[in-house]
C-alpha atoms as a PDB file:
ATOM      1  CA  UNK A   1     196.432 124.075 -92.635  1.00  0.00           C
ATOM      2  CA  UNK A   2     194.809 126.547 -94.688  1.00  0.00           C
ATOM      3  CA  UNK A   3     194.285 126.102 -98.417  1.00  0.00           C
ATOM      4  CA  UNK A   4     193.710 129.068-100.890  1.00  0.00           C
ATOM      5  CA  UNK A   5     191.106 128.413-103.866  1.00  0.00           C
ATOM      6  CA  UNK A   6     189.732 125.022-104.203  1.00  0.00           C
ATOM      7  CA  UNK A   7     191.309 121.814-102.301  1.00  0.00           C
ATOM      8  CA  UNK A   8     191.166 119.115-104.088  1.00  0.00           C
ATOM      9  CA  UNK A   9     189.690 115.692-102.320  1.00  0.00           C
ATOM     10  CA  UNK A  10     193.211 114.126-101.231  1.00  0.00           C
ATOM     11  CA  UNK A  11     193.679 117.309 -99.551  1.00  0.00           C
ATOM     12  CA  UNK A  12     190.134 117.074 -97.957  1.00  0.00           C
ATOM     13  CA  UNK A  13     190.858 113.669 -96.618  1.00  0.00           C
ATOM     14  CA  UNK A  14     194.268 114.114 -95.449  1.00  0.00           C
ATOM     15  CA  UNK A  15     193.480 116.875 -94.082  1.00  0.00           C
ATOM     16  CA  UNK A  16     190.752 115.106 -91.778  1.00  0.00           C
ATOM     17  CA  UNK A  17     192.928 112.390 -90.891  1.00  0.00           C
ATOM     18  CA  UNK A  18     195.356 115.055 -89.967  1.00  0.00           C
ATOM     19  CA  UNK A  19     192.617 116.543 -87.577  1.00  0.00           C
ATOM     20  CA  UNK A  20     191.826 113.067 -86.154  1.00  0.00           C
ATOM     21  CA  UNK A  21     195.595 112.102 -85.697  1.00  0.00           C
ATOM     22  CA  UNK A  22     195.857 115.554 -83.798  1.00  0.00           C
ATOM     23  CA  UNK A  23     192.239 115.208 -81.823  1.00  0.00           C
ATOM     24  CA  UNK A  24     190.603 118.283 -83.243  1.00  0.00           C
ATOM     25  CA  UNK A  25     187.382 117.863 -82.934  1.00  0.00           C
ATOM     26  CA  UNK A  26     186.695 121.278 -84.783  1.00  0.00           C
ATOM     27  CA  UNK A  27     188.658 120.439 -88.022  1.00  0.00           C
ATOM     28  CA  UNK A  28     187.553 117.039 -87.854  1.00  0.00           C
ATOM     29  CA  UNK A  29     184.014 118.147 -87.745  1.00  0.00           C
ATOM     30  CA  UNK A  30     184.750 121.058 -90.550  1.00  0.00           C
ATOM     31  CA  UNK A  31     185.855 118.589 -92.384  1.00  0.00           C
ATOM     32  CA  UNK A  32     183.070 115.780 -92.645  1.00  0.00           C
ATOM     33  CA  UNK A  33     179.704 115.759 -94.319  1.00  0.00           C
ATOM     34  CA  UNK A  34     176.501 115.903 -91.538  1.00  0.00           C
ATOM     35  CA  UNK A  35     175.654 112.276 -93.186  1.00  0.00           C
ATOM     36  CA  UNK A  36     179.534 110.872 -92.724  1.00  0.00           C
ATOM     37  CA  UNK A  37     179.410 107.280 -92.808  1.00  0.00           C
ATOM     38  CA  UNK A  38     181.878 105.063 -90.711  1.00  0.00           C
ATOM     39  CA  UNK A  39     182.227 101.611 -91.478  1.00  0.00           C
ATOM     40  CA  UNK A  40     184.479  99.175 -89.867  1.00  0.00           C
ATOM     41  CA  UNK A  41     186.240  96.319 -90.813  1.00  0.00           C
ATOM     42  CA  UNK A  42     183.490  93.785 -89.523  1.00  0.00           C
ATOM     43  CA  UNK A  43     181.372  95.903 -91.678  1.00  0.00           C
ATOM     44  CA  UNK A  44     179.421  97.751 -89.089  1.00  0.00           C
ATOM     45  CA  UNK A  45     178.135 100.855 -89.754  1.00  0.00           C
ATOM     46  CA  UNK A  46     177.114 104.151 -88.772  1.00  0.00           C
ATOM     47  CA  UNK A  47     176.099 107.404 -89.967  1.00  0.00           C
ATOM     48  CA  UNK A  48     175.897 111.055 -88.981  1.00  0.00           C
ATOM     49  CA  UNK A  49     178.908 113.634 -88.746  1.00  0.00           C
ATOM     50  CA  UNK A  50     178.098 113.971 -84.586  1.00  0.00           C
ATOM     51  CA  UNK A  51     177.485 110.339 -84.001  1.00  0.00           C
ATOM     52  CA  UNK A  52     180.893 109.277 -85.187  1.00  0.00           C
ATOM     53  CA  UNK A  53     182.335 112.354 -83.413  1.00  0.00           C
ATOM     54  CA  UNK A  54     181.326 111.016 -80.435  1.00  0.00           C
ATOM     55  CA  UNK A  55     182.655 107.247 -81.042  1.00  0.00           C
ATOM     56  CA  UNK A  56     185.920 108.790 -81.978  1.00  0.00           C
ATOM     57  CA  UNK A  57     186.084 110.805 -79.100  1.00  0.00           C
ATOM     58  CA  UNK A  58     185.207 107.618 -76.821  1.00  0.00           C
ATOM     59  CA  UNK A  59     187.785 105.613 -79.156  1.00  0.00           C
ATOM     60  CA  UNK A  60     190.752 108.136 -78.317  1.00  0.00           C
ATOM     61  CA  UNK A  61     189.720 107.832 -74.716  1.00  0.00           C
ATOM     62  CA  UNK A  62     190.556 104.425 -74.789  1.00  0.00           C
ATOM     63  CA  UNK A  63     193.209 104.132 -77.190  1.00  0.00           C
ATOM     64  CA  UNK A  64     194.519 107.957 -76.422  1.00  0.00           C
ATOM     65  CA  UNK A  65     197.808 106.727 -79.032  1.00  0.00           C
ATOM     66  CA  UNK A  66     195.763 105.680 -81.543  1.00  0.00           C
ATOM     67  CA  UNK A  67     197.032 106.988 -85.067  1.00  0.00           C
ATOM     68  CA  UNK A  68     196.102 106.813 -88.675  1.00  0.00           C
ATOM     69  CA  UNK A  69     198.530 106.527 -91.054  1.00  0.00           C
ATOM     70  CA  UNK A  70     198.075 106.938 -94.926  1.00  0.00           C
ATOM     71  CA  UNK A  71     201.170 105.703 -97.422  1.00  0.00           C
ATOM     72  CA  UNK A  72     198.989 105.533-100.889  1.00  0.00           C
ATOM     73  CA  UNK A  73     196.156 106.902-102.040  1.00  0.00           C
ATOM     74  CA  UNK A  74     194.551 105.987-105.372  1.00  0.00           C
ATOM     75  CA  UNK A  75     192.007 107.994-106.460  1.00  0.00           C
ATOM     76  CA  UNK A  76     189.359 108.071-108.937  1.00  0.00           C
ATOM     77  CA  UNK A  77     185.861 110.596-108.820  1.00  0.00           C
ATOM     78  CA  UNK A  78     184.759 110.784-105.338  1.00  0.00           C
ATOM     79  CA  UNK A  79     185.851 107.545-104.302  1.00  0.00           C
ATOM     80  CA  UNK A  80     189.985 106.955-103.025  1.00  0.00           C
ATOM     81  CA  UNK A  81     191.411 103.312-101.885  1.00  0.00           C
ATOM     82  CA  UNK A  82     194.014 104.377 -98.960  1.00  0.00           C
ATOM     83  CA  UNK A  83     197.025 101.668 -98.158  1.00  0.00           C
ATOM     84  CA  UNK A  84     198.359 102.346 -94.793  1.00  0.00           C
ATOM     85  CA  UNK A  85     197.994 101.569 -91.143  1.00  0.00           C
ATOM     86  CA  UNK A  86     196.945 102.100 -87.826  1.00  0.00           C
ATOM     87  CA  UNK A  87     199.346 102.355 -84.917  1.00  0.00           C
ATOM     88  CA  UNK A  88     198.616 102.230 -81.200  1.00  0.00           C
ATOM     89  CA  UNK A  89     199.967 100.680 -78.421  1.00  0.00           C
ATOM     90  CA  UNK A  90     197.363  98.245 -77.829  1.00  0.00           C
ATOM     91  CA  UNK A  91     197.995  95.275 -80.692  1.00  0.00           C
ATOM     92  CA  UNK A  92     194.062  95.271 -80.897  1.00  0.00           C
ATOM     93  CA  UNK A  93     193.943  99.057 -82.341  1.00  0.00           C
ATOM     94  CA  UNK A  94     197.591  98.539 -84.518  1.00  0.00           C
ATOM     95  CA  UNK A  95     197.306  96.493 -87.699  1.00  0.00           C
ATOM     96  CA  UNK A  96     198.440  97.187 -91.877  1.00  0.00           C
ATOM     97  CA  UNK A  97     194.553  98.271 -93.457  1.00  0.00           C
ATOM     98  CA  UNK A  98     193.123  99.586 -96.336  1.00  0.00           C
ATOM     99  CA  UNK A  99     190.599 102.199 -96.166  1.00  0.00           C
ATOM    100  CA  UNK A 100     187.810 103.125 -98.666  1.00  0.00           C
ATOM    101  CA  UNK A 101     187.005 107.296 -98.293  1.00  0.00           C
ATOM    102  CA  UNK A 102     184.468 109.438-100.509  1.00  0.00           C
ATOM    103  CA  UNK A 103     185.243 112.628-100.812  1.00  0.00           C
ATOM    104  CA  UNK A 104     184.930 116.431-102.957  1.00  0.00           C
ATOM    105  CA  UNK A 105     186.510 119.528-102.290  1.00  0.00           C
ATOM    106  CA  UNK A 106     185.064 120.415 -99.023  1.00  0.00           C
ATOM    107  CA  UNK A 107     184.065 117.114 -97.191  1.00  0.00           C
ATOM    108  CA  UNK A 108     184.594 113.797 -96.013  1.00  0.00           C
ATOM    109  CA  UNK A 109     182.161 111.546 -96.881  1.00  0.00           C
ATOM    110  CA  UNK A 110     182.635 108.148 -95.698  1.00  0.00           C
ATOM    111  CA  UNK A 111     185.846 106.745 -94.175  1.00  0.00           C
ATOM    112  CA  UNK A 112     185.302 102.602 -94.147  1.00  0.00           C
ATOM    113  CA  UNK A 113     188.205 100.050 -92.752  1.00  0.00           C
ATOM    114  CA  UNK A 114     189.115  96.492 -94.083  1.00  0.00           C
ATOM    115  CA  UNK A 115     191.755  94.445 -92.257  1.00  0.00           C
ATOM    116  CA  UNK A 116     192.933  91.041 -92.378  1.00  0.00           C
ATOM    117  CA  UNK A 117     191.799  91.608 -88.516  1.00  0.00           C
ATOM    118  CA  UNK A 118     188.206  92.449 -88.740  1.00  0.00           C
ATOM    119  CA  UNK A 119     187.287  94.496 -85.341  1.00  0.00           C
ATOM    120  CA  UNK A 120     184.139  95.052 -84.232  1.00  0.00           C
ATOM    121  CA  UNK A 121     185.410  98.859 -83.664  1.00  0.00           C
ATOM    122  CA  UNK A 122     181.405 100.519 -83.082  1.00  0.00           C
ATOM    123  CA  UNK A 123     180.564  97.853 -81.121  1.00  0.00           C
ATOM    124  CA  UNK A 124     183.130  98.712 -78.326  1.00  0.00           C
ATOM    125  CA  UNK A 125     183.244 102.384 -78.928  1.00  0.00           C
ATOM    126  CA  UNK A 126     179.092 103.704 -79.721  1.00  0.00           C
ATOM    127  CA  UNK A 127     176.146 103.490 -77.893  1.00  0.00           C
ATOM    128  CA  UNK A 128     173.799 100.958 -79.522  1.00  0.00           C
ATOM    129  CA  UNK A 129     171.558 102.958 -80.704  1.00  0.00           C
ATOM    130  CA  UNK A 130     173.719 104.607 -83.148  1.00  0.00           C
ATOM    131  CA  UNK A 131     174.990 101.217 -84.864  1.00  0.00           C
ATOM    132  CA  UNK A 132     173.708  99.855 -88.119  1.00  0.00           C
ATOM    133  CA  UNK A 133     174.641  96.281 -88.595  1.00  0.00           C
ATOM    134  CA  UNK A 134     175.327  95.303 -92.590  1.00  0.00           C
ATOM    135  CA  UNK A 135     171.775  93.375 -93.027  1.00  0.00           C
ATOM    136  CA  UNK A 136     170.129  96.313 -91.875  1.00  0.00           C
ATOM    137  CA  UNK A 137     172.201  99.539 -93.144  1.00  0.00           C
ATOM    138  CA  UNK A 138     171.540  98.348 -96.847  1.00  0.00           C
END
């Protein structure tokens, strides 16, 4: 999708989890900041735009179904608290979440999960070297 003028930061993030529901790496990569910051529900944590493009692209090797899906956004500044879910056919990857996102008019920021679930997503899906745990990423 292309956008004339100014996006605002909704449009910056749906757009990205447009791109990542469709497995374009291009848009996705467009459309993230070169210090993107994933965090998952157990609260680990990694950053760098082509680090995380690489555990996503090992994620939707695994889980090649895997979907985001976004029903609310509220938004306020940079920051936006997204209600929705993830779908896939593996019960381990499908679950009801919220997601924290930062975000302007041109990038993602940081895209962090919470889930009454908590998955230890990098762990299965990164090398170790690119993993920050929570004592240490602080």
């Amino acid at each position: 999708m292309r956008v004339w003028g100014r996006q605002s930061d909704i449009e910056t993030l749906q757009n990205w989890v447009a791109a990542l529901n469709a497995r374009d790496f291009a848009a996705m990569a467009d459309a993230m900041a070169t210090d993107f910051r994933f965090i998952d529900s157990s609260g680990d944590e990694m950053v760098g735009r082509e680090q995380c493009l690489a555990m996503l692209a090992t994620l939707f090797e695994k889980a090649p179904d895997h979907k985001v899906q976004i029903d609310r956004i509220a938004h306020r500044g940079d920051d936006m608290l997204i209600s929705g879910l993830t779908s896939a056919s593996h019960p381990k990857h499908a679950t009801s979440t919220h997601f924290v996102a930062q975000a302007d008019h041109r990038h993602v920021k940081s895209w962090q999960s919470f889930s009454d679930r908590p998955t230890h997503t990098l762990q299965h899906f990164s090398s170790a070297d690119n993993l920050q745990s929570p004592a240490t990423s602080r």
